[in-house]
N, C-alpha and C. Protein backbone atom coordinates (compact mmCIF):
# COMPACT_ATOMS: atom_id res chain seq x y z
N UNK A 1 37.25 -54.18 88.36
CA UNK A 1 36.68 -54.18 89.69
C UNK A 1 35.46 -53.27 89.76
N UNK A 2 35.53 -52.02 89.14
CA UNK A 2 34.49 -51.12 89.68
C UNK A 2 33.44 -51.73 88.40
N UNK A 3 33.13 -52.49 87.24
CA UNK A 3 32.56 -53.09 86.65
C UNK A 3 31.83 -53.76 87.08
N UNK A 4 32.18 -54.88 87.98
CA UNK A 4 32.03 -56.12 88.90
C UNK A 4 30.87 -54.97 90.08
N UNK A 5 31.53 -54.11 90.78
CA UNK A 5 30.77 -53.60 91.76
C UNK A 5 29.74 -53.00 91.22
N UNK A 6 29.24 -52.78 89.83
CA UNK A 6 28.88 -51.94 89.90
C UNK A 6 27.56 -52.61 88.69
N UNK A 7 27.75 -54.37 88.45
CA UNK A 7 26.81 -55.08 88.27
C UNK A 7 25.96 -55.52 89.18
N UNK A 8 26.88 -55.41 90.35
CA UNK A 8 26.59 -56.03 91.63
C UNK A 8 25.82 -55.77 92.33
N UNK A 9 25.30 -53.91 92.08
CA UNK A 9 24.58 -52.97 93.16
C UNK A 9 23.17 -52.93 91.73
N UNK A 10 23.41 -53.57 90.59
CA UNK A 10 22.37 -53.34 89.78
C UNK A 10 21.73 -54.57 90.11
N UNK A 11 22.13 -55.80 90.05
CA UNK A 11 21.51 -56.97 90.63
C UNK A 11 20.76 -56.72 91.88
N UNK A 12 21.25 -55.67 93.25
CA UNK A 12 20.80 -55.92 94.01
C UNK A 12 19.92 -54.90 94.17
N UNK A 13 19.78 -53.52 93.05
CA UNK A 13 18.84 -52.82 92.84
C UNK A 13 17.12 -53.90 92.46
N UNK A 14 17.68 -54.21 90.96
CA UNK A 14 16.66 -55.64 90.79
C UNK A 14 15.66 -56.54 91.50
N UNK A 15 16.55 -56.62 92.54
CA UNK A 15 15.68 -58.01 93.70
C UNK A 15 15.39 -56.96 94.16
N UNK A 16 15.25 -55.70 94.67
CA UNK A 16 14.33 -54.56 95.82
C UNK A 16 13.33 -54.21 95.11
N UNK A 17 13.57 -53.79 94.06
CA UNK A 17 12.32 -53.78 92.95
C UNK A 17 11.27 -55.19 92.87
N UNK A 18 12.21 -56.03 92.96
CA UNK A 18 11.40 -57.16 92.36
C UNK A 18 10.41 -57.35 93.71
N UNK A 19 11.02 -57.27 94.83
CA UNK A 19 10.71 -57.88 96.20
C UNK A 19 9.48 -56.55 96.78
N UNK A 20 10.01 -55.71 96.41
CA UNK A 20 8.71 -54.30 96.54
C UNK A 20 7.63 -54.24 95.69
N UNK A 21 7.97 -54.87 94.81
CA UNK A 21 6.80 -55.59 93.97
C UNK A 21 5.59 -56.29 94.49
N UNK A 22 6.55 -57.42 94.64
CA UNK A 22 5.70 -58.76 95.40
C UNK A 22 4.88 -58.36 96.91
N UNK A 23 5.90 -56.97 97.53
CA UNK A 23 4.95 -56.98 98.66
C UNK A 23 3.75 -55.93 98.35
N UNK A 24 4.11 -55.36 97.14
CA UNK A 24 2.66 -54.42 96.91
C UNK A 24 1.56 -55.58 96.28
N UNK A 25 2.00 -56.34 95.81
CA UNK A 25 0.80 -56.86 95.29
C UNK A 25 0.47 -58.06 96.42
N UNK A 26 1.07 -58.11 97.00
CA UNK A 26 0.65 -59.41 98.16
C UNK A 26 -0.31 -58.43 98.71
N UNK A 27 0.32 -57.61 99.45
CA UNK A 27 -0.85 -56.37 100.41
C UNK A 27 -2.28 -56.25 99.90
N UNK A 28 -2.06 -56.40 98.29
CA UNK A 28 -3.21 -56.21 97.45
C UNK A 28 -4.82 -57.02 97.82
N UNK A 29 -3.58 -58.54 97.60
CA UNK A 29 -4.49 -59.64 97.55
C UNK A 29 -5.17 -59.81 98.88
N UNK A 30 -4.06 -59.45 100.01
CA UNK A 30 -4.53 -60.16 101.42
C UNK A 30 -5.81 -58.96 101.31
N UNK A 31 -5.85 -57.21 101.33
CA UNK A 31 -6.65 -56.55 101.38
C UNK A 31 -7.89 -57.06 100.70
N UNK A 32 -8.00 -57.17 99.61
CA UNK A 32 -9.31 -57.94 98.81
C UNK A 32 -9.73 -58.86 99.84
N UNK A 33 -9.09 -59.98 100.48
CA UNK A 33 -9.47 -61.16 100.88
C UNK A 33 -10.27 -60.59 102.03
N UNK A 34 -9.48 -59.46 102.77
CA UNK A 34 -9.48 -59.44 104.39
C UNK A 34 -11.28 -58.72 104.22
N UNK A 35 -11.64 -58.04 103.31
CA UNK A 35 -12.87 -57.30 102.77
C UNK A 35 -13.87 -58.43 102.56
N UNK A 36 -13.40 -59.85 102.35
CA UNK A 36 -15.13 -60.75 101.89
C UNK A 36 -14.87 -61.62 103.02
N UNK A 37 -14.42 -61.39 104.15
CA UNK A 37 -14.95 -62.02 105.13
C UNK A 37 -13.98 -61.69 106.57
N UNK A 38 -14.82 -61.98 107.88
CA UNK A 38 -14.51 -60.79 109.09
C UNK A 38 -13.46 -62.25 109.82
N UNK A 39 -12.10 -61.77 109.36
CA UNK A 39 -11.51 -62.79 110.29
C UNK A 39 -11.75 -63.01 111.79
N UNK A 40 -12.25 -62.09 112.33
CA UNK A 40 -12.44 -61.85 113.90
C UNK A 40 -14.11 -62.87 114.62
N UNK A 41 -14.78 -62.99 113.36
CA UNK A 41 -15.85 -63.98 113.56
C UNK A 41 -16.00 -64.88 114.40
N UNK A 42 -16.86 -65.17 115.64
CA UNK A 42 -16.93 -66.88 116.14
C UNK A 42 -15.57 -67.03 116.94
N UNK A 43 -14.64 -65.87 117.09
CA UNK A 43 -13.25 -65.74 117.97
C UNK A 43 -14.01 -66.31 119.81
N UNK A 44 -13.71 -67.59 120.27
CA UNK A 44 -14.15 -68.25 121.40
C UNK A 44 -12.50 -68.45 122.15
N UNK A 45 -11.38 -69.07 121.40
CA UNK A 45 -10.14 -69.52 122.43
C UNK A 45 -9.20 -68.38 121.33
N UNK A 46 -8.02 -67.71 121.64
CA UNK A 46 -7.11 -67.38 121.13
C UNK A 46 -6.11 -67.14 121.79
N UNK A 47 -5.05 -66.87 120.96
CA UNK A 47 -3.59 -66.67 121.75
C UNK A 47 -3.41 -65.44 121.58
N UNK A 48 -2.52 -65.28 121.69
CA UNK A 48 -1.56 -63.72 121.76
C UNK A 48 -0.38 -64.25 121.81
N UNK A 49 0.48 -63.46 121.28
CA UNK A 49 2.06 -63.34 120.99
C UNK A 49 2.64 -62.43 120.45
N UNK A 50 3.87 -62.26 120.20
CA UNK A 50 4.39 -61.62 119.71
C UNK A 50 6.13 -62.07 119.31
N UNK A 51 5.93 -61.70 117.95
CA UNK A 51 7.24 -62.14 117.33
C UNK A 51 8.38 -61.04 116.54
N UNK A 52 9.78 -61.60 116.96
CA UNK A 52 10.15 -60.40 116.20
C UNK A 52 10.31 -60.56 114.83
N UNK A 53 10.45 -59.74 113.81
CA UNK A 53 10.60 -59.83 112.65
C UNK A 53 11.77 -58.77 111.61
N UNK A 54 12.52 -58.27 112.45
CA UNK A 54 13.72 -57.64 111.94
C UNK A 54 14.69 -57.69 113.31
N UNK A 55 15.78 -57.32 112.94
CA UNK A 55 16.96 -57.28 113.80
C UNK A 55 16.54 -55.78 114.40
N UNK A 56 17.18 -55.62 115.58
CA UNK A 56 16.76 -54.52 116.59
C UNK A 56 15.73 -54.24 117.36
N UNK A 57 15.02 -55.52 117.65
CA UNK A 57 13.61 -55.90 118.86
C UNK A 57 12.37 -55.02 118.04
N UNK A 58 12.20 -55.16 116.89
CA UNK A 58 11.17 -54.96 115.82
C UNK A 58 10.08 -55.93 116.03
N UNK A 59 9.16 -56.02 116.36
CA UNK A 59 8.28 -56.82 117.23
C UNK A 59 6.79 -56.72 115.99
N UNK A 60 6.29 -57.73 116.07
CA UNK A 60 4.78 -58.24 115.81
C UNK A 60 3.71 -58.63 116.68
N UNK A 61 2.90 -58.43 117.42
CA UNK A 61 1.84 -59.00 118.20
C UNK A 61 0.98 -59.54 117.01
N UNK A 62 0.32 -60.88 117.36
CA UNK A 62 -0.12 -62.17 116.77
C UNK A 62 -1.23 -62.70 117.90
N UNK A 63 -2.58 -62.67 116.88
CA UNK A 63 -3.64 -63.15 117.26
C UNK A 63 -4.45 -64.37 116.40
N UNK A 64 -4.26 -65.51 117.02
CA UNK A 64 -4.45 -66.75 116.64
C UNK A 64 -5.93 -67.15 116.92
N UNK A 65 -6.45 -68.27 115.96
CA UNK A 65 -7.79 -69.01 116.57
C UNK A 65 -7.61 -70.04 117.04
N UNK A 66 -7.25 -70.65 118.20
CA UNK A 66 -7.05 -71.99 118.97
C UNK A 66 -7.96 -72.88 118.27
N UNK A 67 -9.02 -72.54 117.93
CA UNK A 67 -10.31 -73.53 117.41
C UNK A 67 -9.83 -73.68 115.98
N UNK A 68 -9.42 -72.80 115.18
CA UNK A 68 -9.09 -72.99 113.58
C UNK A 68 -7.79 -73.17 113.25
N UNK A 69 -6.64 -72.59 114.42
CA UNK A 69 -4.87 -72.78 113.68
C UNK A 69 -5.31 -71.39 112.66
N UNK A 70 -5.79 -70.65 112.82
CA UNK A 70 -5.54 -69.34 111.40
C UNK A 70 -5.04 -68.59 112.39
N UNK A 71 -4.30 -67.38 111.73
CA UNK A 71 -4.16 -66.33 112.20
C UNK A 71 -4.86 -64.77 111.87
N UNK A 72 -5.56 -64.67 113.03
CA UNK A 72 -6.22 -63.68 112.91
C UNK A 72 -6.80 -62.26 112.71
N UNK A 73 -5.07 -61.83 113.29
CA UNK A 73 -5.21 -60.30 113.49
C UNK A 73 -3.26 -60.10 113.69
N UNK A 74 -2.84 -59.33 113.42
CA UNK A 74 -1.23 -58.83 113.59
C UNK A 74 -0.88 -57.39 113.25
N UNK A 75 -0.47 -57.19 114.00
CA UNK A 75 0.06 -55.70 113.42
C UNK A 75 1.59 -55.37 114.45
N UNK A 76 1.97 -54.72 113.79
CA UNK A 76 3.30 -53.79 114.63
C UNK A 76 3.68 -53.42 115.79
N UNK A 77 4.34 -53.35 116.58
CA UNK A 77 4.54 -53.59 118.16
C UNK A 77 4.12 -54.38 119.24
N UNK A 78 4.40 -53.92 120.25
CA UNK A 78 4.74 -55.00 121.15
C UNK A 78 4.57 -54.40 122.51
N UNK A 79 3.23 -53.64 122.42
CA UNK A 79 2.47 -52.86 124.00
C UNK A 79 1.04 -53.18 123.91
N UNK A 80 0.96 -52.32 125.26
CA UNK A 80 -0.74 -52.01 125.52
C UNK A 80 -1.58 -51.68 124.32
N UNK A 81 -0.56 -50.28 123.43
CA UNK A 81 -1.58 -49.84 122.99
C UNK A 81 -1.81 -50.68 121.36
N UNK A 82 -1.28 -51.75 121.05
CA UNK A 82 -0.75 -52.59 119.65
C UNK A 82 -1.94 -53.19 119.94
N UNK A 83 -2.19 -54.22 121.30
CA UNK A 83 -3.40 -54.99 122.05
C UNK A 83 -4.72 -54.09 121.54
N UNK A 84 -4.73 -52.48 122.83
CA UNK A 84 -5.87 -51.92 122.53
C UNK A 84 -7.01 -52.12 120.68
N UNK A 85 -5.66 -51.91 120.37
CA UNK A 85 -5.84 -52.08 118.80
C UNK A 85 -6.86 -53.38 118.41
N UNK A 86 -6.50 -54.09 118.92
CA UNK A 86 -7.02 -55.80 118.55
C UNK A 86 -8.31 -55.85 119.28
N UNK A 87 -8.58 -55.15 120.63
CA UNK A 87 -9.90 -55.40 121.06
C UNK A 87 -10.76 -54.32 120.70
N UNK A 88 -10.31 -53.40 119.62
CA UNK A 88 -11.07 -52.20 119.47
C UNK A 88 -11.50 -52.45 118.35
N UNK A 89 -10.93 -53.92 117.26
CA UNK A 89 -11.28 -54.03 115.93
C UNK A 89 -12.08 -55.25 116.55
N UNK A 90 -12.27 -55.84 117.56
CA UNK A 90 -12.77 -57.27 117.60
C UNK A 90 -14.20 -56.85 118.17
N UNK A 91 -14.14 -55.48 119.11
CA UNK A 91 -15.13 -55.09 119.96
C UNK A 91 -15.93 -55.84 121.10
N UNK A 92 -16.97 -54.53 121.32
CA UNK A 92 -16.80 -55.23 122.89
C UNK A 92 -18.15 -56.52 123.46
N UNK A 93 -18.98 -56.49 122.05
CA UNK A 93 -19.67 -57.86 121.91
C UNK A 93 -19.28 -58.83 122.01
N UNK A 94 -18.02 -59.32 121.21
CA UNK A 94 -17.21 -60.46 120.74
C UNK A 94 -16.32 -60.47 121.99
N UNK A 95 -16.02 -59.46 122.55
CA UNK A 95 -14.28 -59.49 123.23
C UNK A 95 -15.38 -60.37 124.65
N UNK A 96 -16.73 -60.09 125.00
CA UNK A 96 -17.60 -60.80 125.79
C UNK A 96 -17.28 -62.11 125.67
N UNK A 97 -17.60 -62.70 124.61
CA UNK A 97 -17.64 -64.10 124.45
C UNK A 97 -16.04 -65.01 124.34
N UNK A 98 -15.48 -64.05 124.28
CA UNK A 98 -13.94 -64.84 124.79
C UNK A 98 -13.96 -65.71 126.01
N UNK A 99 -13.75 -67.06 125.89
CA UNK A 99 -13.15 -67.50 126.96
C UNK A 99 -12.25 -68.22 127.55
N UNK A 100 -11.07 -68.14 126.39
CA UNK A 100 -10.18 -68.67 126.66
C UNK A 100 -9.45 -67.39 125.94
N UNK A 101 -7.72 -67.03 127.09
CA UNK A 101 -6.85 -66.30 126.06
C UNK A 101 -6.00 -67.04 126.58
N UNK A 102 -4.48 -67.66 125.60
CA UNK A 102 -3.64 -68.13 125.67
C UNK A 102 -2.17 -67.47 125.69
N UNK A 103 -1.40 -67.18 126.45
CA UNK A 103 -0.53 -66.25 126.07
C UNK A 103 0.76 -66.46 127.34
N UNK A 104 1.96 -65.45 126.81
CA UNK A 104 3.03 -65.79 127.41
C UNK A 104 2.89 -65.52 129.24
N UNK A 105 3.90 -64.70 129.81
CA UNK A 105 3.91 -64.03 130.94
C UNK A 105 3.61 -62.77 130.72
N UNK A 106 3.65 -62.01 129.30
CA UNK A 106 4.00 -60.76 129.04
C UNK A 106 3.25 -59.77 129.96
N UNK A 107 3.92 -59.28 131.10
CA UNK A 107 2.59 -58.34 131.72
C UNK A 107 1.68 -57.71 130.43
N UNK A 108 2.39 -57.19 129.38
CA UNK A 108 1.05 -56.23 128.77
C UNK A 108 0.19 -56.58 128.14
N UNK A 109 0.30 -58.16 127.97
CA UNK A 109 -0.95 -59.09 127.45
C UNK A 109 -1.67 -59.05 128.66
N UNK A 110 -1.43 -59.52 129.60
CA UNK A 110 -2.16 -60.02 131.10
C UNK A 110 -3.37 -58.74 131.41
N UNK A 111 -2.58 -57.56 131.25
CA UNK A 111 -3.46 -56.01 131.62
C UNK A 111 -4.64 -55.64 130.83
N UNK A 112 -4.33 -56.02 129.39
CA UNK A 112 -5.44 -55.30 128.76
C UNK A 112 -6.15 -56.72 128.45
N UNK A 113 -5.69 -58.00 128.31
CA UNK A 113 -6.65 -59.18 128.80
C UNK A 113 -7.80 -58.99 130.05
N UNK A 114 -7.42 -58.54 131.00
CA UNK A 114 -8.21 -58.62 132.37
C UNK A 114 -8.66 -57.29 132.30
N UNK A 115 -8.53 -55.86 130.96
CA UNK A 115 -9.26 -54.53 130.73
C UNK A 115 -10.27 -55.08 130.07
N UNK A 116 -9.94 -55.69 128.63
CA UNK A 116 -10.88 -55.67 127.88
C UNK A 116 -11.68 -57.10 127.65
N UNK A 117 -11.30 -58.32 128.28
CA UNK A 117 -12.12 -59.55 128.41
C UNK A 117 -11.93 -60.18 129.62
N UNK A 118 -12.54 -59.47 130.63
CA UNK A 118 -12.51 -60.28 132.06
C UNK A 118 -12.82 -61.30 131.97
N UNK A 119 -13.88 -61.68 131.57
CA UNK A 119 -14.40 -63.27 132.04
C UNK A 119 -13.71 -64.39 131.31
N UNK A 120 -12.39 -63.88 130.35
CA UNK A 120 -12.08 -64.83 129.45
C UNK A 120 -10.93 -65.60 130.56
N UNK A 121 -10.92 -67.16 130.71
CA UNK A 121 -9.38 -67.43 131.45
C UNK A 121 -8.34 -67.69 130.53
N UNK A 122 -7.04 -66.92 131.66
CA UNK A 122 -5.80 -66.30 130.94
C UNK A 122 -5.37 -68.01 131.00
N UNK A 123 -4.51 -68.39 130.13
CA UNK A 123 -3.85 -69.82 130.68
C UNK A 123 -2.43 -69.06 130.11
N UNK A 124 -1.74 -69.90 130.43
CA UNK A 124 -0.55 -69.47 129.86
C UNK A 124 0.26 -70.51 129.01
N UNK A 125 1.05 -70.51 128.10
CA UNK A 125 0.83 -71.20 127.06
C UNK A 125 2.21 -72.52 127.04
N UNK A 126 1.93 -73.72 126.82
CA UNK A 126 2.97 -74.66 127.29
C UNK A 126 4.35 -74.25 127.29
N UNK A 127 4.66 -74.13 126.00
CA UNK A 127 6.38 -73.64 125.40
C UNK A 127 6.98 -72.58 127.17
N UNK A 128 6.47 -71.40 127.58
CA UNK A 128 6.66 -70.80 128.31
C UNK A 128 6.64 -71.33 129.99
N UNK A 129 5.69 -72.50 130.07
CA UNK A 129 5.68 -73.18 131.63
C UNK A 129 6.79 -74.25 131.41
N UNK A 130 6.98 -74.96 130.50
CA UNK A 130 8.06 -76.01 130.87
C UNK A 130 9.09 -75.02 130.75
N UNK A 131 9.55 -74.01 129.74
CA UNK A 131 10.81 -73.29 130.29
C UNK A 131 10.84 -73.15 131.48
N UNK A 132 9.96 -71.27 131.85
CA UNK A 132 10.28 -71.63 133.40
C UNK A 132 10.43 -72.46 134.48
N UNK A 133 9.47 -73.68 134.69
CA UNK A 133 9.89 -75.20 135.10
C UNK A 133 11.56 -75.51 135.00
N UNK A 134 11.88 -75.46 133.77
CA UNK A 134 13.32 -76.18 133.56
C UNK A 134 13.96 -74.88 134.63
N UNK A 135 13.84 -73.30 133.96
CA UNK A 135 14.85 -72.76 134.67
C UNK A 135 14.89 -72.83 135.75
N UNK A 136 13.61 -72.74 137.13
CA UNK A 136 13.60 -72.89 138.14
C UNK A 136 14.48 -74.21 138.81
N UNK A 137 14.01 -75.27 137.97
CA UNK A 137 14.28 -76.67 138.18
C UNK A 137 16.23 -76.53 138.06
N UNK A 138 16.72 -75.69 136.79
CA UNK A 138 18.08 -75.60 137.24
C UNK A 138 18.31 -74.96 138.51
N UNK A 139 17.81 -74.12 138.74
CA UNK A 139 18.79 -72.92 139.68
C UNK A 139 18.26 -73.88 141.05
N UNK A 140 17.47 -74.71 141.64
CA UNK A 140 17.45 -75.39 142.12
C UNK A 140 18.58 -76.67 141.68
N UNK A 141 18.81 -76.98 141.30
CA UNK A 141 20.49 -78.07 140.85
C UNK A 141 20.98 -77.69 141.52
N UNK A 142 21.46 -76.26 140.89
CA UNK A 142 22.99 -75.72 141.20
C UNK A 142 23.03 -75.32 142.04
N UNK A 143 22.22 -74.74 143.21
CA UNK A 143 22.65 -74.68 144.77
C UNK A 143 22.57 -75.85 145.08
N UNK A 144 21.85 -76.88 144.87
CA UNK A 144 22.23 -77.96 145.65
C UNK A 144 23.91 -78.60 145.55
N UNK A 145 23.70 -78.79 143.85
CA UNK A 145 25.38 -78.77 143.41
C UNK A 145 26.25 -77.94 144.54
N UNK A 146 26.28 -77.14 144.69
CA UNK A 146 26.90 -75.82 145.53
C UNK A 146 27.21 -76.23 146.73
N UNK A 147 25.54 -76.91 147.26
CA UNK A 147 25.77 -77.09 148.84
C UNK A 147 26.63 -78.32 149.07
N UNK A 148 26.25 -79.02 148.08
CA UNK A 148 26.79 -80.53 148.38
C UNK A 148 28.47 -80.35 147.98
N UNK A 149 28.81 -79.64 147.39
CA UNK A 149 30.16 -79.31 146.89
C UNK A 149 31.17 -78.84 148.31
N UNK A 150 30.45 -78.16 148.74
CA UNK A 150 30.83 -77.36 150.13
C UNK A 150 30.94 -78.28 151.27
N UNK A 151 30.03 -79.00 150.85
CA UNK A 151 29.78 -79.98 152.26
C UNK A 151 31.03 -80.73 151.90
N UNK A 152 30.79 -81.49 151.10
CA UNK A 152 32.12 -82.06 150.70
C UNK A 152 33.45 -82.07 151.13
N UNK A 153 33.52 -80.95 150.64
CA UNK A 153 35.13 -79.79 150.80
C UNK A 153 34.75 -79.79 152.68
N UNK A 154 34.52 -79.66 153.26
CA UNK A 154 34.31 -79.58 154.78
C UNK A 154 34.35 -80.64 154.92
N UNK A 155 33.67 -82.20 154.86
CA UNK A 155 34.02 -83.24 155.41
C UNK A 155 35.75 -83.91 155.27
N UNK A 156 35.62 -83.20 153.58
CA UNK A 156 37.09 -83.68 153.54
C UNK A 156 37.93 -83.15 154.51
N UNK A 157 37.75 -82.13 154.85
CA UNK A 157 39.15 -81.38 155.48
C UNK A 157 38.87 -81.71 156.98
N UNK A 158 37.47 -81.66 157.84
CA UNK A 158 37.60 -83.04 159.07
C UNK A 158 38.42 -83.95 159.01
N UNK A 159 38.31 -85.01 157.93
CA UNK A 159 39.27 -86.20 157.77
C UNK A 159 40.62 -85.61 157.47
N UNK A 160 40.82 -84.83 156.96
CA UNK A 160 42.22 -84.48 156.88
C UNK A 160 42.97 -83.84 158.23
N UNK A 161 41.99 -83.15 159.33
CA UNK A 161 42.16 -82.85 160.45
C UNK A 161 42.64 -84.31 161.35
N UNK A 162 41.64 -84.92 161.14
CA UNK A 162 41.88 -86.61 162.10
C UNK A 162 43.29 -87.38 161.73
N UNK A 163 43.44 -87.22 160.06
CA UNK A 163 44.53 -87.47 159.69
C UNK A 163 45.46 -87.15 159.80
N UNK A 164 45.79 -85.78 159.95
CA UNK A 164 47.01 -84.85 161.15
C UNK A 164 47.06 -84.68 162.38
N UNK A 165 46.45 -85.35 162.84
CA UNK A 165 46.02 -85.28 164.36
C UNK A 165 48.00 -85.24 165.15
N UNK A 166 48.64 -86.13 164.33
CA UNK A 166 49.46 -86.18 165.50
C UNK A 166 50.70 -85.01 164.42
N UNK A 167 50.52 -83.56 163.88
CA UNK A 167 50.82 -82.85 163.52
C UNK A 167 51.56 -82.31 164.51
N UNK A 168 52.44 -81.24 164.45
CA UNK A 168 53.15 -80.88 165.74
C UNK A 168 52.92 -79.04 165.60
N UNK A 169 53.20 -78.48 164.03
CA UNK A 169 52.16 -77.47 164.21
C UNK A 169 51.14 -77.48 163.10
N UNK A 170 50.11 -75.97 162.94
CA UNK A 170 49.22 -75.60 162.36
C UNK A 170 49.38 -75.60 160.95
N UNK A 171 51.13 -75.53 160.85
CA UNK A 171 51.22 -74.96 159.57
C UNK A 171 51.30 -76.00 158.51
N UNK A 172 51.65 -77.69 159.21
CA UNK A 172 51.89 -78.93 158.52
C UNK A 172 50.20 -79.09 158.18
N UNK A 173 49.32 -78.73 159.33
CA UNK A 173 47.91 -79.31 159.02
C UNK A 173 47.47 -78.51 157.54
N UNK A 174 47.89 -77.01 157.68
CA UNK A 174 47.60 -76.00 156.12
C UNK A 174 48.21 -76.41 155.37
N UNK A 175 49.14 -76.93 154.95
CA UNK A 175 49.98 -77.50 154.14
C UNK A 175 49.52 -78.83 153.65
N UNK A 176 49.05 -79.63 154.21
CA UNK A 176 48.33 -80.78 153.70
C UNK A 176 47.57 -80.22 153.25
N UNK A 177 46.35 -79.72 153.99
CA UNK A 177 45.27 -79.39 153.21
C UNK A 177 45.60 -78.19 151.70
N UNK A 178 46.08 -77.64 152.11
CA UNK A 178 46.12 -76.36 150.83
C UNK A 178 46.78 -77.82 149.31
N UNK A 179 47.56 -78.80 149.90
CA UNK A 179 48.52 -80.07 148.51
C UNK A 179 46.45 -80.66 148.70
N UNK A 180 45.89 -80.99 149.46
CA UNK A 180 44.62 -81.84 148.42
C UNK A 180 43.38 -80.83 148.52
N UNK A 181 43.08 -79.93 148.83
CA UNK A 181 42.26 -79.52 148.69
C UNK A 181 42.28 -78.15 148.09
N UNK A 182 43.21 -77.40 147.66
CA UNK A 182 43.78 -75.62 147.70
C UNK A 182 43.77 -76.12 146.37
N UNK A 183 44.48 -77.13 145.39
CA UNK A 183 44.81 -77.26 143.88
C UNK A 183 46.30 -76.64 143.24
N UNK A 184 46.83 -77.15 145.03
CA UNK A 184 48.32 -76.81 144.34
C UNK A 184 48.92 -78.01 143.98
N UNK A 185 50.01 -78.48 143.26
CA UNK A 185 50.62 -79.46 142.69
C UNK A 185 51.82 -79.26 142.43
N UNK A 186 52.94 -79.66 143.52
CA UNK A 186 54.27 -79.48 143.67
C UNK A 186 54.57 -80.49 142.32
N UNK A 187 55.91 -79.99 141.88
CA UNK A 187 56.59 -80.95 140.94
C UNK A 187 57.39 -81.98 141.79
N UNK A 188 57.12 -83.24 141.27
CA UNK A 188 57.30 -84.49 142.23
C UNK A 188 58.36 -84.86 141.42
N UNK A 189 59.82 -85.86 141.88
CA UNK A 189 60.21 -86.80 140.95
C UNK A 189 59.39 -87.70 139.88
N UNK A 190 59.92 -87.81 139.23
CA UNK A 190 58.88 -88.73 138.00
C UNK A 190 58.04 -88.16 137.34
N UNK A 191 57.35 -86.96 138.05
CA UNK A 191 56.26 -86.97 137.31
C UNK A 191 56.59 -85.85 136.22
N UNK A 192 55.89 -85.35 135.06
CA UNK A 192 55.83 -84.68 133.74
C UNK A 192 54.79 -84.10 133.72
């Protein structure tokens, strides 16, 4: 057993090595690349987002080119000051000529959008309007569901009133109603 465990933690020594590897030399390559040419260039429509990327709300903000599908700019968190970051590397020539930004509800996109590129319009981005749409569109259902459920249950028990009409007391009329409408269910002959 402690053989077995103890190939087990060397294998998984291996792949951290191997995998700390790959991300030093990836870092390498993207750095070289990011040096022979200004991803932020000719930036006219973009998005904003942000994604998480570890367990425990570990967050990425993501800057896209609507015009190219590349991704432009990303770094670590998920505030004002992650944003500040993005219009302080894009500057305030370029952040001018924005005129389109695409992005969720996130107030802290919306703030430093309308700080640092007023004239750009905010749209907000499909995936996020048909949700809210749908959710609104439920919670509108289900009160209606609700009301009409209620109404229901009230017309029934009118007719069940008309239907006891010739009751002699109150307590035969509660008694009907509580057997069809309350969800009680006496044990009947026959039935199982």
């Amino acid at each position: 057993m402690a053989g077995s465990a103890h190939r087990s933690l060397d294998g998984r020594r291996a792949a951290a090595d191997q995998l700390a590897h790959r991300d030093r030399h990836l870092g390498r390559v993207v750095a070289d690349l990011a040096g022979r040419t200004d991803q932020l260039d000719g930036l006219r429509r973009i998005g904003i987002d942000e994604i998480a990327h570890r367990k425990g709300h570990r967050y990425l903000s993501v800057v896209v080119d609507h015009d190219t599908g590349r991704l432009v700019w990303a770094a670590a968190g998920r505030d004002t000051a992650t944003l500040h970051r993005f219009f302080d590397a894009l500057g305030e020539a370029r952040s001018a000529r924005l005129g389109h930004v695409s992005a969720d509800g996130a107030e802290w996109i919306h703030t430093v959008v309308a700080e640092r590129a007023p004239q750009a319009t905010l749209c907000l981005d499909p995936f996020h309007v048909v949700a809210w749409a749908t959710k609104a569109l439920d919670a509108v259902r289900r009160d209606l569901w609700n009301e009409l459920r209620s109404e229901a249950t009230n017309v029934h028990l009118r007719v069940l009133t008309r239907r006891a009409y010739g009751f002699h007391t109150p307590d035969a009329l509660i008694a009907m109603a509580m057997l069809t409408r309350g969800g009680l269910c006496p044990d009947l002959p026959g039935r199982t």
